[in-house]
C-alpha atoms as a PDB file:
ATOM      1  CA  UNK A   1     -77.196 124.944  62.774  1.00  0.00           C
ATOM      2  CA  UNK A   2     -76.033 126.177  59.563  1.00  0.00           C
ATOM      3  CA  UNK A   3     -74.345 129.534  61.443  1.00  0.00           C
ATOM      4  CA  UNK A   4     -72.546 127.055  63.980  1.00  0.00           C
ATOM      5  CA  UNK A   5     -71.080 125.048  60.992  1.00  0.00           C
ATOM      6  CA  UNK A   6     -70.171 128.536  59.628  1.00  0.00           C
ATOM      7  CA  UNK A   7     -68.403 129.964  62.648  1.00  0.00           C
ATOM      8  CA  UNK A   8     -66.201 126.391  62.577  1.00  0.00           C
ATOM      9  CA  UNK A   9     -64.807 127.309  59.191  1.00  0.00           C
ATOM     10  CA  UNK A  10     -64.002 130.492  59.854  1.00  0.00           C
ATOM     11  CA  UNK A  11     -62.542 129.689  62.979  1.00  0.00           C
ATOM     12  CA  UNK A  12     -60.209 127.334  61.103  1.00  0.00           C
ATOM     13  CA  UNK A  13     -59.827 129.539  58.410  1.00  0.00           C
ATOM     14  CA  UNK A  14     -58.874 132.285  60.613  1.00  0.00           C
ATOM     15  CA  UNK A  15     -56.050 130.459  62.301  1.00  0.00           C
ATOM     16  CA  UNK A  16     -54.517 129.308  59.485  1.00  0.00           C
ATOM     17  CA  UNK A  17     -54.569 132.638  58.369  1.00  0.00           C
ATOM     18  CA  UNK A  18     -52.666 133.839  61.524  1.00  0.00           C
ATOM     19  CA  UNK A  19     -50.465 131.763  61.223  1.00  0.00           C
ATOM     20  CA  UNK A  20     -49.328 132.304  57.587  1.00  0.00           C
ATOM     21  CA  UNK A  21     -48.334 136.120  58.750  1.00  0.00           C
ATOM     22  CA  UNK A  22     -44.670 136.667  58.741  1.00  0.00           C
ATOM     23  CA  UNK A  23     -43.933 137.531  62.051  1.00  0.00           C
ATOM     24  CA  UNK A  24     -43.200 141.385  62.457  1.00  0.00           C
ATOM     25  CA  UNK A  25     -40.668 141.171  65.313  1.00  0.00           C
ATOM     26  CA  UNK A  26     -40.405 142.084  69.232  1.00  0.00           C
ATOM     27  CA  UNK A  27     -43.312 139.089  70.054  1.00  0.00           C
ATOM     28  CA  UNK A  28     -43.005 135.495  70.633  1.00  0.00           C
ATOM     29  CA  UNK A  29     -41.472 135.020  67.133  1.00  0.00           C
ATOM     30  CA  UNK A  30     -38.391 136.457  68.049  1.00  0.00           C
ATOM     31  CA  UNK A  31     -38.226 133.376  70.483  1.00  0.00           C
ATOM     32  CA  UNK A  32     -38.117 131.435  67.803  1.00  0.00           C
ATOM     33  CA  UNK A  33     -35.695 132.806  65.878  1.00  0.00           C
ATOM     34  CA  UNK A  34     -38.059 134.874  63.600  1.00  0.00           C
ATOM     35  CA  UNK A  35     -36.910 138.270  64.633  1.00  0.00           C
ATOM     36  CA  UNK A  36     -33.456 137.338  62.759  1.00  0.00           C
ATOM     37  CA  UNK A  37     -34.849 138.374  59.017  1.00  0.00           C
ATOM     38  CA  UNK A  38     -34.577 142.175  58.273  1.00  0.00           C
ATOM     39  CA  UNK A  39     -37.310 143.154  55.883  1.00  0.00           C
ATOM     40  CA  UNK A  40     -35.385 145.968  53.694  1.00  0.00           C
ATOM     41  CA  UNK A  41     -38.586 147.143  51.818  1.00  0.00           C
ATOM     42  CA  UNK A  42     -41.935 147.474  52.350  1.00  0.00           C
ATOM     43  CA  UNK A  43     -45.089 144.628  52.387  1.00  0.00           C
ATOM     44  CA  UNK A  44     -45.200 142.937  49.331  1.00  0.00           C
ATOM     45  CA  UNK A  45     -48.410 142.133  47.688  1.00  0.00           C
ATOM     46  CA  UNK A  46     -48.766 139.223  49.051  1.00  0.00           C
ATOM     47  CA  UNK A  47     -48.629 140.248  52.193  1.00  0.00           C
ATOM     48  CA  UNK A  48     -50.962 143.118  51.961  1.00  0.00           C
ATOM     49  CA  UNK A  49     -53.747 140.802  50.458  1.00  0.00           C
ATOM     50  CA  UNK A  50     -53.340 138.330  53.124  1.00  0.00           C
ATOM     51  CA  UNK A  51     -54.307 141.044  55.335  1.00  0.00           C
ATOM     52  CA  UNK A  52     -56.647 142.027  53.381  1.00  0.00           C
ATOM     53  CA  UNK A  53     -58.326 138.474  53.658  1.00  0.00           C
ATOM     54  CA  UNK A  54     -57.642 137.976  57.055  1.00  0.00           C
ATOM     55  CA  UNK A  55     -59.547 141.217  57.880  1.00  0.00           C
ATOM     56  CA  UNK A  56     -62.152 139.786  55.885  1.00  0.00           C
ATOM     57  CA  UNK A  57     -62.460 136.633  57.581  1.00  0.00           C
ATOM     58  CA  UNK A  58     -62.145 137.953  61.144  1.00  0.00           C
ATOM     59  CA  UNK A  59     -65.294 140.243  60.773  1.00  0.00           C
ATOM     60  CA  UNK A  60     -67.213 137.498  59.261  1.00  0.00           C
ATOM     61  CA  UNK A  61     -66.342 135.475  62.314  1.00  0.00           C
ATOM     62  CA  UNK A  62     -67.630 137.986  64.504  1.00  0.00           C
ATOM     63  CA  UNK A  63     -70.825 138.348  62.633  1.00  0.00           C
ATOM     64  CA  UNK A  64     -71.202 134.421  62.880  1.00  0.00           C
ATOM     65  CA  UNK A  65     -70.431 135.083  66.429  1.00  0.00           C
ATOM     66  CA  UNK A  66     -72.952 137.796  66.811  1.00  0.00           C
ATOM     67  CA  UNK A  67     -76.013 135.732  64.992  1.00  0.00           C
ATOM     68  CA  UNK A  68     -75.432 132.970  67.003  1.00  0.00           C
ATOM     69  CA  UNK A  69     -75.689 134.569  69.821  1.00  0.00           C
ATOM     70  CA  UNK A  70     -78.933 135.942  68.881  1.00  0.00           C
ATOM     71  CA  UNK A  71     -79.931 132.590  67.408  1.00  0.00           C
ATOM     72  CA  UNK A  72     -79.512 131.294  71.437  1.00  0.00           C
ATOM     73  CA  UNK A  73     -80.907 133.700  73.068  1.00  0.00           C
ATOM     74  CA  UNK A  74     -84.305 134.061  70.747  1.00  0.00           C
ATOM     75  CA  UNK A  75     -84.660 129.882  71.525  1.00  0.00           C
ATOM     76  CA  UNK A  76     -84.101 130.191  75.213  1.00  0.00           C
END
């Protein structure tokens, strides 16, 4: 139970992180107008940690993923 409540968060955690990248250009954001900005430099910071922390996040959700998978097949 407590995995399942744990692979929810990071789920949602995960997608908001997704969506908080800037989008890099030649996807659906240029669609949208987002392949208009020129980034001059490189990554700031900010964007680098939010990597960082997205990485983070997305192998935690596979571990959850993993673990409850074992979880159901070890009842069943």
């Amino acid at each position: 139970m407590g995995f399942s409540i744990a692979l929810i968060v990071f789920s949602l955690l995960l997608m908001l992180l997704v969506l908080m990248h800037k989008g890099k250009g030649g996807g659906l954001s240029d669609m949208f107008g987002g392949g208009m900005q020129s980034s001059v430099g490189g990554s700031s910071v900010a964007e680098r940690n939010l990597d960082r922390i997205t990485v983070v996040v997305g192998l935690l959700w596979v571990a959850c993923i993993v673990v409850v998978g074992l979880l159901i097949k070890l009842e069943g």
